[in-house]
N, C-alpha and C. Protein backbone atom coordinates (compact mmCIF):
# COMPACT_ATOMS: atom_id res chain seq x y z
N UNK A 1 90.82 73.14 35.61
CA UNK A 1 89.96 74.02 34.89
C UNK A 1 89.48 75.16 35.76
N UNK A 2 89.19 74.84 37.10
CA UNK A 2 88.93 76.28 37.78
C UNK A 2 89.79 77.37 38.02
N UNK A 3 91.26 76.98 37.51
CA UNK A 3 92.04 78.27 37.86
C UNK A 3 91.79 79.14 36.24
N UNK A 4 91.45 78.36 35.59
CA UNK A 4 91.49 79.41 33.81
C UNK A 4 90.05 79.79 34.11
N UNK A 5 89.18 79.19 35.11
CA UNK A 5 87.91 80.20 35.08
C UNK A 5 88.07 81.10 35.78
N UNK A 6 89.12 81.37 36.78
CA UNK A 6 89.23 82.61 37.93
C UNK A 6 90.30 83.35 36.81
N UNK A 7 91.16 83.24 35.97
CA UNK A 7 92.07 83.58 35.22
C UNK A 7 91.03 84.59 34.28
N UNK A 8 89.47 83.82 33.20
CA UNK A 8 88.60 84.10 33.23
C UNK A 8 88.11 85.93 33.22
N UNK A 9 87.46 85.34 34.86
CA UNK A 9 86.52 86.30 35.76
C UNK A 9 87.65 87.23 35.56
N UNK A 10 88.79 87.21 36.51
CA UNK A 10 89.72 88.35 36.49
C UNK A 10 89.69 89.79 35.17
N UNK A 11 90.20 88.73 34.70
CA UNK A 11 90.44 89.83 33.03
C UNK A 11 88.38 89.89 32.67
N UNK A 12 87.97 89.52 32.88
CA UNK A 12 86.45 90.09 32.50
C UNK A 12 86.28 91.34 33.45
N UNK A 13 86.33 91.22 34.63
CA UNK A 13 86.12 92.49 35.56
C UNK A 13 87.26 93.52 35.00
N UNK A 14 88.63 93.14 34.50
CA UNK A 14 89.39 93.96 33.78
C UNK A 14 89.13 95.20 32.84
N UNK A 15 87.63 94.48 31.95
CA UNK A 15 87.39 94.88 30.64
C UNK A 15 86.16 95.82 30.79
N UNK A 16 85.53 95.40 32.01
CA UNK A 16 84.58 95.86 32.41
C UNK A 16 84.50 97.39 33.28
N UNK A 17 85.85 97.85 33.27
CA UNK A 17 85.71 99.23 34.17
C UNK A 17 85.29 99.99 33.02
N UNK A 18 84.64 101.77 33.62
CA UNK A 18 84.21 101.92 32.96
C UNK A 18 85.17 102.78 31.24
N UNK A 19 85.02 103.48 30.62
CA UNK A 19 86.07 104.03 29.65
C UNK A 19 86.40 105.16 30.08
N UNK A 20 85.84 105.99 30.38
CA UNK A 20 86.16 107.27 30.57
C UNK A 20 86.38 107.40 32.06
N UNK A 21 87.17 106.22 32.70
CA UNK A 21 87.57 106.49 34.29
C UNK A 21 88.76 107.66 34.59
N UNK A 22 88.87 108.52 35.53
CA UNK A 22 89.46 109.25 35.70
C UNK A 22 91.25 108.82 36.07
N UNK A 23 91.81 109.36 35.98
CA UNK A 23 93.23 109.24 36.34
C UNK A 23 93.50 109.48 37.84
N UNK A 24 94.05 108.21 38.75
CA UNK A 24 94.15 108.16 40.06
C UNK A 24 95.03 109.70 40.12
N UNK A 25 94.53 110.50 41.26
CA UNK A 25 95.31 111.43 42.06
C UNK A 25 96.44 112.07 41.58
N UNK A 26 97.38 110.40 42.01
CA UNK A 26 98.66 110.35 41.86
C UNK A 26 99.39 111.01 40.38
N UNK A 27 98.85 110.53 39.37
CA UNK A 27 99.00 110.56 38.18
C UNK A 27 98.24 112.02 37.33
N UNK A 28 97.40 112.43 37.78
CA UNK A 28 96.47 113.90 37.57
C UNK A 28 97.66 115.31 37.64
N UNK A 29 97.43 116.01 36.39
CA UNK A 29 98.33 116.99 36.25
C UNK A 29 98.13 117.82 37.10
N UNK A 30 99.16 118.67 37.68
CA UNK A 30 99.30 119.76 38.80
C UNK A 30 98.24 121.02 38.19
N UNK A 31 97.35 121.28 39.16
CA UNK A 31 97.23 122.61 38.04
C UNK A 31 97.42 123.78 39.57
N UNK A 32 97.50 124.85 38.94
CA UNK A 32 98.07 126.00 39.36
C UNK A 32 96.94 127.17 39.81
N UNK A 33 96.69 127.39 40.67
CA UNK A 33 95.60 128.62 41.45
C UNK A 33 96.25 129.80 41.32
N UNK A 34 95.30 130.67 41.17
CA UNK A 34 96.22 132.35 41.12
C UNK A 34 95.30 132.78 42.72
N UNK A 35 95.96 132.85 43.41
CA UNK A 35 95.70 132.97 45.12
C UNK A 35 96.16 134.68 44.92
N UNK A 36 94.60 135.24 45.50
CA UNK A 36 95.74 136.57 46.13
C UNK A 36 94.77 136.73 47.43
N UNK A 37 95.57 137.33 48.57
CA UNK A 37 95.59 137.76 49.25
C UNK A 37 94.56 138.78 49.78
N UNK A 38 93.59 138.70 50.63
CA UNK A 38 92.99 139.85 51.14
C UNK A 38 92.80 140.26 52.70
N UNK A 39 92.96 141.48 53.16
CA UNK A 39 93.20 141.83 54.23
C UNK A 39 91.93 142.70 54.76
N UNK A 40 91.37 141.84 56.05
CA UNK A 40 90.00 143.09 56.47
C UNK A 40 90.54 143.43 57.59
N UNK A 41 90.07 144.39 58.34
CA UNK A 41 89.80 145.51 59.39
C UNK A 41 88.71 144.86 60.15
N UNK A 42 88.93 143.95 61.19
CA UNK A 42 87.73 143.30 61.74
C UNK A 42 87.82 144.61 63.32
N UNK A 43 86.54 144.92 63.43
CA UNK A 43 86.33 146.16 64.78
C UNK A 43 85.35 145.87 64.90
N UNK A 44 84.79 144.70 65.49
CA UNK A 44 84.39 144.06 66.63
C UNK A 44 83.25 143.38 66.29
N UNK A 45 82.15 142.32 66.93
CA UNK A 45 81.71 141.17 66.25
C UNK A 45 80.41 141.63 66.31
N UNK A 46 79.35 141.08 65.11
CA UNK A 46 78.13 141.65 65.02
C UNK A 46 77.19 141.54 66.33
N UNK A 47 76.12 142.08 66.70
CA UNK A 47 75.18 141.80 67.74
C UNK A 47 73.79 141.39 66.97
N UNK A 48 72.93 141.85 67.35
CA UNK A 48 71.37 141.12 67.47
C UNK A 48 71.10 142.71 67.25
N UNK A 49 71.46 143.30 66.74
CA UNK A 49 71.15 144.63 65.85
C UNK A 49 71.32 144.76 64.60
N UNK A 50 70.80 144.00 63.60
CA UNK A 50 71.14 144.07 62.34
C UNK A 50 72.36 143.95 61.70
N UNK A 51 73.32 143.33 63.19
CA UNK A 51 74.67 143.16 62.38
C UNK A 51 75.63 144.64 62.47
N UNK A 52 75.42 145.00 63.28
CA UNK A 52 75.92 146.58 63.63
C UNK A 52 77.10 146.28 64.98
N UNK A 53 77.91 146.82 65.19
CA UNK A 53 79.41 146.40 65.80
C UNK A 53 79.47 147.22 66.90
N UNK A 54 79.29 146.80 68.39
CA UNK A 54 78.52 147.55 69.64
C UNK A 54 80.22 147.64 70.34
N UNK A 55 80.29 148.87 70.41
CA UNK A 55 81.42 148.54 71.84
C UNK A 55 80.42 149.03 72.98
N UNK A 56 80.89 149.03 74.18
CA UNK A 56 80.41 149.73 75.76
C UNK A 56 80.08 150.95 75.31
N UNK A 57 80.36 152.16 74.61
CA UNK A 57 80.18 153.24 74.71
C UNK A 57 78.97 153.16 73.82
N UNK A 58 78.35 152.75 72.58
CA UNK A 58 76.99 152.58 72.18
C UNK A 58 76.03 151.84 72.64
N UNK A 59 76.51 150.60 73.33
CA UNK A 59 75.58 150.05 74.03
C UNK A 59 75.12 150.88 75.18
N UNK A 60 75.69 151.29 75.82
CA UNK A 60 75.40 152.14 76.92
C UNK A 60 74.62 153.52 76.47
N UNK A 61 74.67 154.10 75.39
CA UNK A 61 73.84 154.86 74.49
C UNK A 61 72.85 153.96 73.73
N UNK A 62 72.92 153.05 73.81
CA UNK A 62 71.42 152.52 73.01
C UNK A 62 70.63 152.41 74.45
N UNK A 63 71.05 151.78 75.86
CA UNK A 63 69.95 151.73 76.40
C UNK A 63 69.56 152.93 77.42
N UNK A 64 70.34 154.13 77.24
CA UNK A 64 69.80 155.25 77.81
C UNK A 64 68.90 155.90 76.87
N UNK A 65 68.87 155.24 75.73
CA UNK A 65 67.57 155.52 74.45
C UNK A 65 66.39 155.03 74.80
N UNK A 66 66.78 154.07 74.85
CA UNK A 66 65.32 152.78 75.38
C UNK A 66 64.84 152.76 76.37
N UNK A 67 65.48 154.09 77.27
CA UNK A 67 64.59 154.42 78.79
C UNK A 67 64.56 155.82 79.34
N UNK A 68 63.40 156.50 79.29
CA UNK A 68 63.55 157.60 79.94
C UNK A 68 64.58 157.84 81.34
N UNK A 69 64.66 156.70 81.80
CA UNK A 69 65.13 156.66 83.25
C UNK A 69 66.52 156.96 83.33
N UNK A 70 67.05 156.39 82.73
CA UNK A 70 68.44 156.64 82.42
C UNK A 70 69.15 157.58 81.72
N UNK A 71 70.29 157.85 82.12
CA UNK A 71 70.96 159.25 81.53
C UNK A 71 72.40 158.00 80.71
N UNK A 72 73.44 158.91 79.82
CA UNK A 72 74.50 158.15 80.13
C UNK A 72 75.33 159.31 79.68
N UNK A 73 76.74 159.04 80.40
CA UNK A 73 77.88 160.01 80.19
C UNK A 73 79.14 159.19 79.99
N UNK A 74 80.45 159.51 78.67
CA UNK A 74 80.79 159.04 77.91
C UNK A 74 82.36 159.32 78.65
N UNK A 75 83.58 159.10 79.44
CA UNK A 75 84.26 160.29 80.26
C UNK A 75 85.21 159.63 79.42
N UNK A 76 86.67 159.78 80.15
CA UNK A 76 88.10 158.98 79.21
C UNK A 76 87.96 158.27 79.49
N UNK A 77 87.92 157.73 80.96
CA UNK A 77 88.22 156.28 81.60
C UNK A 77 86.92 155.36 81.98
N UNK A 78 85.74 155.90 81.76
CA UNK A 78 84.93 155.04 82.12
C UNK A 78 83.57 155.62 81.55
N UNK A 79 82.57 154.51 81.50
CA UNK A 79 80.75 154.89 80.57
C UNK A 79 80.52 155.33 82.45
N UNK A 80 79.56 156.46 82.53
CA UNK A 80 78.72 156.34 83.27
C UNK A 80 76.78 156.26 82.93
N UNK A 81 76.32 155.31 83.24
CA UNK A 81 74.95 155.29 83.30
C UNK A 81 74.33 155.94 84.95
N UNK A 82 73.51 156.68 84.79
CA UNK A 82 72.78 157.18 85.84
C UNK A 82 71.27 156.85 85.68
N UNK A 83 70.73 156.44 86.82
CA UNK A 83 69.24 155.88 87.19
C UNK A 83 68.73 156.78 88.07
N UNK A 84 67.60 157.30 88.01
CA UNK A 84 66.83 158.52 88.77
C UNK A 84 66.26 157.23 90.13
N UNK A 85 67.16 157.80 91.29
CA UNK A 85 66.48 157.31 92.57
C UNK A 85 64.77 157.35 92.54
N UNK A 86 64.09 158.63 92.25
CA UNK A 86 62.50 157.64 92.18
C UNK A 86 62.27 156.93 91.31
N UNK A 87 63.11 156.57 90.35
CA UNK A 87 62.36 155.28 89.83
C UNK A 87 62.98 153.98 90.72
N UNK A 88 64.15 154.07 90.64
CA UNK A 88 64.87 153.26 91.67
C UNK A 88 64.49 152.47 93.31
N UNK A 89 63.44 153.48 93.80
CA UNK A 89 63.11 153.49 95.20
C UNK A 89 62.20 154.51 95.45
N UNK A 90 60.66 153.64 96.59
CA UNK A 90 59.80 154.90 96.86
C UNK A 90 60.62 156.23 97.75
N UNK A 91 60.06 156.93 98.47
CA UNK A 91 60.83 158.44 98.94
C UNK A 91 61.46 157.57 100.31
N UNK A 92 62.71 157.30 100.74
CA UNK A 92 63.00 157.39 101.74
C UNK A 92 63.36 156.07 102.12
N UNK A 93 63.47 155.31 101.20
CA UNK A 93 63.78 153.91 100.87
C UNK A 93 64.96 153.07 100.55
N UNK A 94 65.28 151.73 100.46
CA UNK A 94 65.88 151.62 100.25
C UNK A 94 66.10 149.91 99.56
N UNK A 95 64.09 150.11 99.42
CA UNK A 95 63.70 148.67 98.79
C UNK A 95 63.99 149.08 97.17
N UNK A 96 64.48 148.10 96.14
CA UNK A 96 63.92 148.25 94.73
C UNK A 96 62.34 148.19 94.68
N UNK A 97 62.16 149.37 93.75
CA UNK A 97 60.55 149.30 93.28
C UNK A 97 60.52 148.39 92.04
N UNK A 98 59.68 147.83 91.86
CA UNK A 98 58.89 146.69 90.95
C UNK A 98 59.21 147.29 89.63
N UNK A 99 58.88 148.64 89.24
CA UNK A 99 58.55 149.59 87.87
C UNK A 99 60.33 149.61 87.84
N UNK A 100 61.31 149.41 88.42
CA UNK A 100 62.34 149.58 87.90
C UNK A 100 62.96 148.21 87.51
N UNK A 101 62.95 147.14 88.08
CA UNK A 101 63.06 145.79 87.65
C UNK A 101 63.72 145.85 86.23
N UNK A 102 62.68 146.41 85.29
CA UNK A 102 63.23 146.01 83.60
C UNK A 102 64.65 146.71 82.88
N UNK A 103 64.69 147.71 84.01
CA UNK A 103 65.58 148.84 83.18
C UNK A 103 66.98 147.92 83.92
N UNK A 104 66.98 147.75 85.19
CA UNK A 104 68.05 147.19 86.32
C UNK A 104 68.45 146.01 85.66
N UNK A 105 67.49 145.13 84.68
CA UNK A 105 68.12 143.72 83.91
C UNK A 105 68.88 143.60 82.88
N UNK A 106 68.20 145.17 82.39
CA UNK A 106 69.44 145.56 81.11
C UNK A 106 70.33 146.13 81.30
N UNK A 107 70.88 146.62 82.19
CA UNK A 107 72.36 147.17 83.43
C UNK A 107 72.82 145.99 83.80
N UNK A 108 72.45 144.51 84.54
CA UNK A 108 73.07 143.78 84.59
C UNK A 108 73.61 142.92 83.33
N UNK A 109 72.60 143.29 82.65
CA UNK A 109 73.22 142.59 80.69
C UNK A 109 74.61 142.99 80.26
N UNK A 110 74.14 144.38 80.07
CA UNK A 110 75.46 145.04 79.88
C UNK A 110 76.53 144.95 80.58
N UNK A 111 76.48 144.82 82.12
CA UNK A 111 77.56 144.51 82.97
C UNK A 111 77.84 143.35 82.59
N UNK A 112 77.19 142.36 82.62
CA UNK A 112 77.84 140.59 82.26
C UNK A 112 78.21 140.75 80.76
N UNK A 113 78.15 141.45 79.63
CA UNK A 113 78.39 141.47 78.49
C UNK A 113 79.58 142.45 78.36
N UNK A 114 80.45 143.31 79.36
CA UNK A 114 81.53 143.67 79.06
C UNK A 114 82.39 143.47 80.30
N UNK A 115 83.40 142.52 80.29
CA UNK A 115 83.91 141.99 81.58
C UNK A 115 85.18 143.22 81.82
N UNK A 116 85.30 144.69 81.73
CA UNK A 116 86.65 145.43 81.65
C UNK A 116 86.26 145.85 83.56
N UNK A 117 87.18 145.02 83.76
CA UNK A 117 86.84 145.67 85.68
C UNK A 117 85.74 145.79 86.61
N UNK A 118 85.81 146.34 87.55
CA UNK A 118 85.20 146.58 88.72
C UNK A 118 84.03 147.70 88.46
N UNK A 119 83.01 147.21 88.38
CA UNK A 119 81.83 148.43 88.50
C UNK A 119 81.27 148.73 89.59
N UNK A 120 81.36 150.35 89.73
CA UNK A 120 81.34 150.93 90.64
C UNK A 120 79.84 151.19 90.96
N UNK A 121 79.01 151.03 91.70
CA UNK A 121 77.54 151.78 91.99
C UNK A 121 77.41 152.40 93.44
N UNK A 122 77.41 154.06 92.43
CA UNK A 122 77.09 155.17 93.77
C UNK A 122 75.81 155.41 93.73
N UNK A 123 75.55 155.94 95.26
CA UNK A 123 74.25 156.24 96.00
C UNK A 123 74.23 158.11 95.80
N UNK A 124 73.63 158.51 95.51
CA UNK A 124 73.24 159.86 95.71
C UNK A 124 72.13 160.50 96.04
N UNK A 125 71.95 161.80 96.81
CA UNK A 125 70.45 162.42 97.09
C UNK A 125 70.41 163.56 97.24
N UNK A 126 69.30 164.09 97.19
CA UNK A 126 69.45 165.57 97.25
C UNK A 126 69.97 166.20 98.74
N UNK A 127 70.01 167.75 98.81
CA UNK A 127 70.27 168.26 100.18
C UNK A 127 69.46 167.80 101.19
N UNK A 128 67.83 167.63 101.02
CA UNK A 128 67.18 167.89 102.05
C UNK A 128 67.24 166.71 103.04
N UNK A 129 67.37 167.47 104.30
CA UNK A 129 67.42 166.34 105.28
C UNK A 129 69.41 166.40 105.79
N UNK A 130 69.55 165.94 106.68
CA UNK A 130 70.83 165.95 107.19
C UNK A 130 72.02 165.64 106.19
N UNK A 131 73.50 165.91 106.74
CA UNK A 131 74.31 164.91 105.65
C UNK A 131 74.79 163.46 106.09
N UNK A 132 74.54 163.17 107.47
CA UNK A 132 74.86 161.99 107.31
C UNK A 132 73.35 161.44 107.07
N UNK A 133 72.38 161.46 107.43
CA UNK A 133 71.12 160.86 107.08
C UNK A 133 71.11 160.41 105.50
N UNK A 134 71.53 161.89 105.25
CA UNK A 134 71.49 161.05 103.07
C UNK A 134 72.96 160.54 102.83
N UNK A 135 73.85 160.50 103.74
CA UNK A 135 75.23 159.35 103.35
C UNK A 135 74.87 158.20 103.74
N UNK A 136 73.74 157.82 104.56
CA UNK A 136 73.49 156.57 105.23
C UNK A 136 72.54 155.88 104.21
N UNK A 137 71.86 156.98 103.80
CA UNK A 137 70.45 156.74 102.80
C UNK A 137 71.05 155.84 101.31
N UNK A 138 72.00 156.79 100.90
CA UNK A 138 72.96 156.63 99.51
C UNK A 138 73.34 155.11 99.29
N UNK A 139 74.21 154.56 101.10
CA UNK A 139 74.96 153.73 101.23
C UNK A 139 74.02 152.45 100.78
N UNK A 140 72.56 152.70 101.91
CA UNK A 140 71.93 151.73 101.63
C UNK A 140 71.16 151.63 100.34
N UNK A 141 71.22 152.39 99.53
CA UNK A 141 70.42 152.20 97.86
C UNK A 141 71.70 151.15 97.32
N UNK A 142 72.71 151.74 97.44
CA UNK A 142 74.05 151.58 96.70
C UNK A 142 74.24 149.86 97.09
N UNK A 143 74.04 149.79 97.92
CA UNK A 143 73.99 148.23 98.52
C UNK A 143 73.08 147.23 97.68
N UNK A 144 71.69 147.94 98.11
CA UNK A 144 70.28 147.38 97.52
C UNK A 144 70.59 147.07 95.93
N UNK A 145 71.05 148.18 95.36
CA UNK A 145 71.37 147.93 93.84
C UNK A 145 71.91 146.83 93.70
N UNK A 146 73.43 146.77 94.23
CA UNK A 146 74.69 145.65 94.04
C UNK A 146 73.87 144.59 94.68
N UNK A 147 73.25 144.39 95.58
CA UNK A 147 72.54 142.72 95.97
C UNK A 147 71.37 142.26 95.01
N UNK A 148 70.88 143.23 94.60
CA UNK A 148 69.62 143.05 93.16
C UNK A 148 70.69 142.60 92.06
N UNK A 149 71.59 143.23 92.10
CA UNK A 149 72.20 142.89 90.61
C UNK A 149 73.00 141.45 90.23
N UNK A 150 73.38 140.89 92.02
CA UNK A 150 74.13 140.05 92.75
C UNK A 150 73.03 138.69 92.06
N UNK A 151 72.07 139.07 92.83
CA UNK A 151 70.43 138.13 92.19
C UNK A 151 70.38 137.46 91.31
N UNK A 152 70.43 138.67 90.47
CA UNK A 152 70.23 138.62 88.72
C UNK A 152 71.66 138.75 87.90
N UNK A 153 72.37 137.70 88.22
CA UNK A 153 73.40 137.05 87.74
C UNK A 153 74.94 138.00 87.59
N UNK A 154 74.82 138.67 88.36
CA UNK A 154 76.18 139.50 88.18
C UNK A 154 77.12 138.98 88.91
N UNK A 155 78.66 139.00 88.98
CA UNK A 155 79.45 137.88 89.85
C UNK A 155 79.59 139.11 90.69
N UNK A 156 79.99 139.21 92.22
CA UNK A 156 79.80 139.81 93.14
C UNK A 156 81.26 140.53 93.51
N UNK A 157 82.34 139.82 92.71
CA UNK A 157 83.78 140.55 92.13
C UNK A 157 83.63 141.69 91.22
N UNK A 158 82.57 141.46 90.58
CA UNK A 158 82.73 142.91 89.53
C UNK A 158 82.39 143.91 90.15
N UNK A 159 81.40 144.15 91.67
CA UNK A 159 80.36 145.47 91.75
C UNK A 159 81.27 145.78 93.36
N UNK A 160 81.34 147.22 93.55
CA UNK A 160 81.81 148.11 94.30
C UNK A 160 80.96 149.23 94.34
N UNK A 161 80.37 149.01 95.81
CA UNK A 161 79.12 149.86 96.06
C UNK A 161 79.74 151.16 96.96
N UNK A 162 78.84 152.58 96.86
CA UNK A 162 79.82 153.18 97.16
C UNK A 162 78.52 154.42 97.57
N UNK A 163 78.13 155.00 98.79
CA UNK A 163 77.40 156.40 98.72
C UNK A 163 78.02 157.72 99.16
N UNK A 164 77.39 158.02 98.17
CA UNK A 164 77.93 159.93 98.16
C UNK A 164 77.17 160.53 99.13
N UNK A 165 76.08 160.51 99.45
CA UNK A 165 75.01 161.15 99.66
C UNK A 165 75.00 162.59 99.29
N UNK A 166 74.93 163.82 99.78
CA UNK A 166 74.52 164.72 98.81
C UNK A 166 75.72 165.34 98.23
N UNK A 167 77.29 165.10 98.25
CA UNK A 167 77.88 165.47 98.35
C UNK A 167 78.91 165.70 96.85
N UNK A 168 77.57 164.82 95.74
CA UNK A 168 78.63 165.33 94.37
C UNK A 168 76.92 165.91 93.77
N UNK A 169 76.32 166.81 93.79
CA UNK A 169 74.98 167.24 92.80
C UNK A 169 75.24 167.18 91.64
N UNK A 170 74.30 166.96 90.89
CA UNK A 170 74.58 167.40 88.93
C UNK A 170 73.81 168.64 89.01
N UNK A 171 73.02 168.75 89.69
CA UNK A 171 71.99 170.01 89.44
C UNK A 171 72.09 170.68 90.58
N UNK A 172 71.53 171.66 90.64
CA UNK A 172 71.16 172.84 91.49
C UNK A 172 70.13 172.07 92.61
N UNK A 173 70.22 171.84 94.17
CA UNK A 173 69.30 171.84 94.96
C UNK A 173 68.01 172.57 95.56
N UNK A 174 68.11 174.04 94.52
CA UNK A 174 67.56 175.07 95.30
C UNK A 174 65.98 174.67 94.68
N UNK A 175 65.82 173.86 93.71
CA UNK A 175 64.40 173.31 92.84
C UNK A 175 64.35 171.87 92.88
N UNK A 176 62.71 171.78 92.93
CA UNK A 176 62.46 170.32 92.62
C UNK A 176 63.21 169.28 91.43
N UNK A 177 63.32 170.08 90.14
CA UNK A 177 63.73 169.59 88.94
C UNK A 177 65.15 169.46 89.47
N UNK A 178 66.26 170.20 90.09
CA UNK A 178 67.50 169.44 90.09
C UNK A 178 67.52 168.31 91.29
N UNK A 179 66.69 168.79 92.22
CA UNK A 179 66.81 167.83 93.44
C UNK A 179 66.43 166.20 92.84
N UNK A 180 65.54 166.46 91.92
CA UNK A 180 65.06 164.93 91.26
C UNK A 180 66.46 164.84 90.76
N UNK A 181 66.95 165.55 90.04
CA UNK A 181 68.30 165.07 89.39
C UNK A 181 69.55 164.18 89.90
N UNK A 182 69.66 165.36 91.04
CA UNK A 182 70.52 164.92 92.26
C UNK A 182 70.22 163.38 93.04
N UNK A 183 68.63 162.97 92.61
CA UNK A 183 68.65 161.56 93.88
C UNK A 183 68.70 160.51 92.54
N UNK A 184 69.84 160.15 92.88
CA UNK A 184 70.11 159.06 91.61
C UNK A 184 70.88 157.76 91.93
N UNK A 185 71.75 157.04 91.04
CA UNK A 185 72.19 155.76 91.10
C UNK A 185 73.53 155.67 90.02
N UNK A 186 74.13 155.68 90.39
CA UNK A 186 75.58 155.59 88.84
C UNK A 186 76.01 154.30 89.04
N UNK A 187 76.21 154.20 87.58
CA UNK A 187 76.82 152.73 87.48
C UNK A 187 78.09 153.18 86.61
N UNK A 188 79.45 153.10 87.20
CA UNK A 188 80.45 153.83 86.33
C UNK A 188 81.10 152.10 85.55
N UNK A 189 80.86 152.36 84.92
CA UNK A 189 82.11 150.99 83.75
C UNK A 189 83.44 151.26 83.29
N UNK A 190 84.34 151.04 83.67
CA UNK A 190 85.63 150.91 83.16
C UNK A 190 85.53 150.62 82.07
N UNK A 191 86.62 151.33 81.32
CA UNK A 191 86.46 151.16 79.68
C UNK A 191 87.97 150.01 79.75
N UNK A 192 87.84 149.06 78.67
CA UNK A 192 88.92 148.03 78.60
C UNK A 192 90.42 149.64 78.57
N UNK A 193 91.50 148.99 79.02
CA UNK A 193 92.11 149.85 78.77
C UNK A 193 93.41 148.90 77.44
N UNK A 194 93.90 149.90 76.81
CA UNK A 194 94.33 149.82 75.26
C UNK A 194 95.31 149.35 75.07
């Protein structure tokens, strides 16, 4: 008698699924997708700007925005950013000043955020005073920069320090206003090449 009660149970759990059970997988009609195709233009990945698409050449224009201190120039082969030696260093120096700290962290940002080559940082100064005195002067800013930047996380393969001393001007030496011009700091960036 216990096998006609398991005989039974069986066919009761049989009767018991529910009615409207679905059709295994296997057995479920094919159905058919109308797939089409779409093609985007991806030029380059959002930032922490509202979603706005930064290469080197705007970034490097957004933060010569965000600082009086800085200049920037756009060439074929490379961004240059320029830093005004007095903010850079008191007169005759070759310590970083404190007041430049914030601007120098967002130069090393940007350097660790575009890996295209070797960045170059030249020393420059005005006429006054000898020429090797301001090639010696240049050398040692140009240094000071690349070991600050060394500090504050830059790998020490990317930076190539380099002083001019007075020997490339942007401005006229014969006035205060170009001589300020003239004592500066370049940070040239290689642009990825294509």
């Amino acid at each position: 008698m216990s096998g006609l009660y398991k005989l039974l149970f069986i066919g009761g759990l049989a009767l018991c699924s529910p009615a409207g059970a679905e059709e295994s997988p296997a057995h479920a009609p094919p159905t058919i997708l109308d797939l089409q195709a779409t093609t985007l233009d991806l030029v380059g990945f959002p930032a922490d700007t509202g979603g706005a698409v930064l290469d080197l050449q705007s970034k490097a224009a957004d933060l010569a925005k965000q600082s009086a201190d800085i200049s920037f120039r756009d060439d074929k082969d490379a961004v240059t950013l320029s830093m005004r030696s007095d903010v850079l260093f008191a007169f005759d120096s070759d310590a970083i000043a404190k007041k430049a700290e914030p601007t120098l962290k967002k130069v090393a940002q940007l350097i660790a955020d575009d890996p295209a080559g070797v960045v170059t940082i030249e020393g420059h100064t005005d006429s006054v005073g000898s020429d090797k005195y301001n090639l010696d002067l240049s050398q040692r800013r140009a240094r000071a920069v690349g070991k600050w930047l060394i500090a504050h996380g830059v790998e020490p393969s990317r930076l190539r320090e380099q002083g001019k001393g007075e020997s490339q001007p942007v401005a006229s030496n014969d006035n205060d206003a170009g001589r300020t011009k003239n004592r500066r700091v370049d940070f040239i960036l290689p642009k990825k090449k294509e």
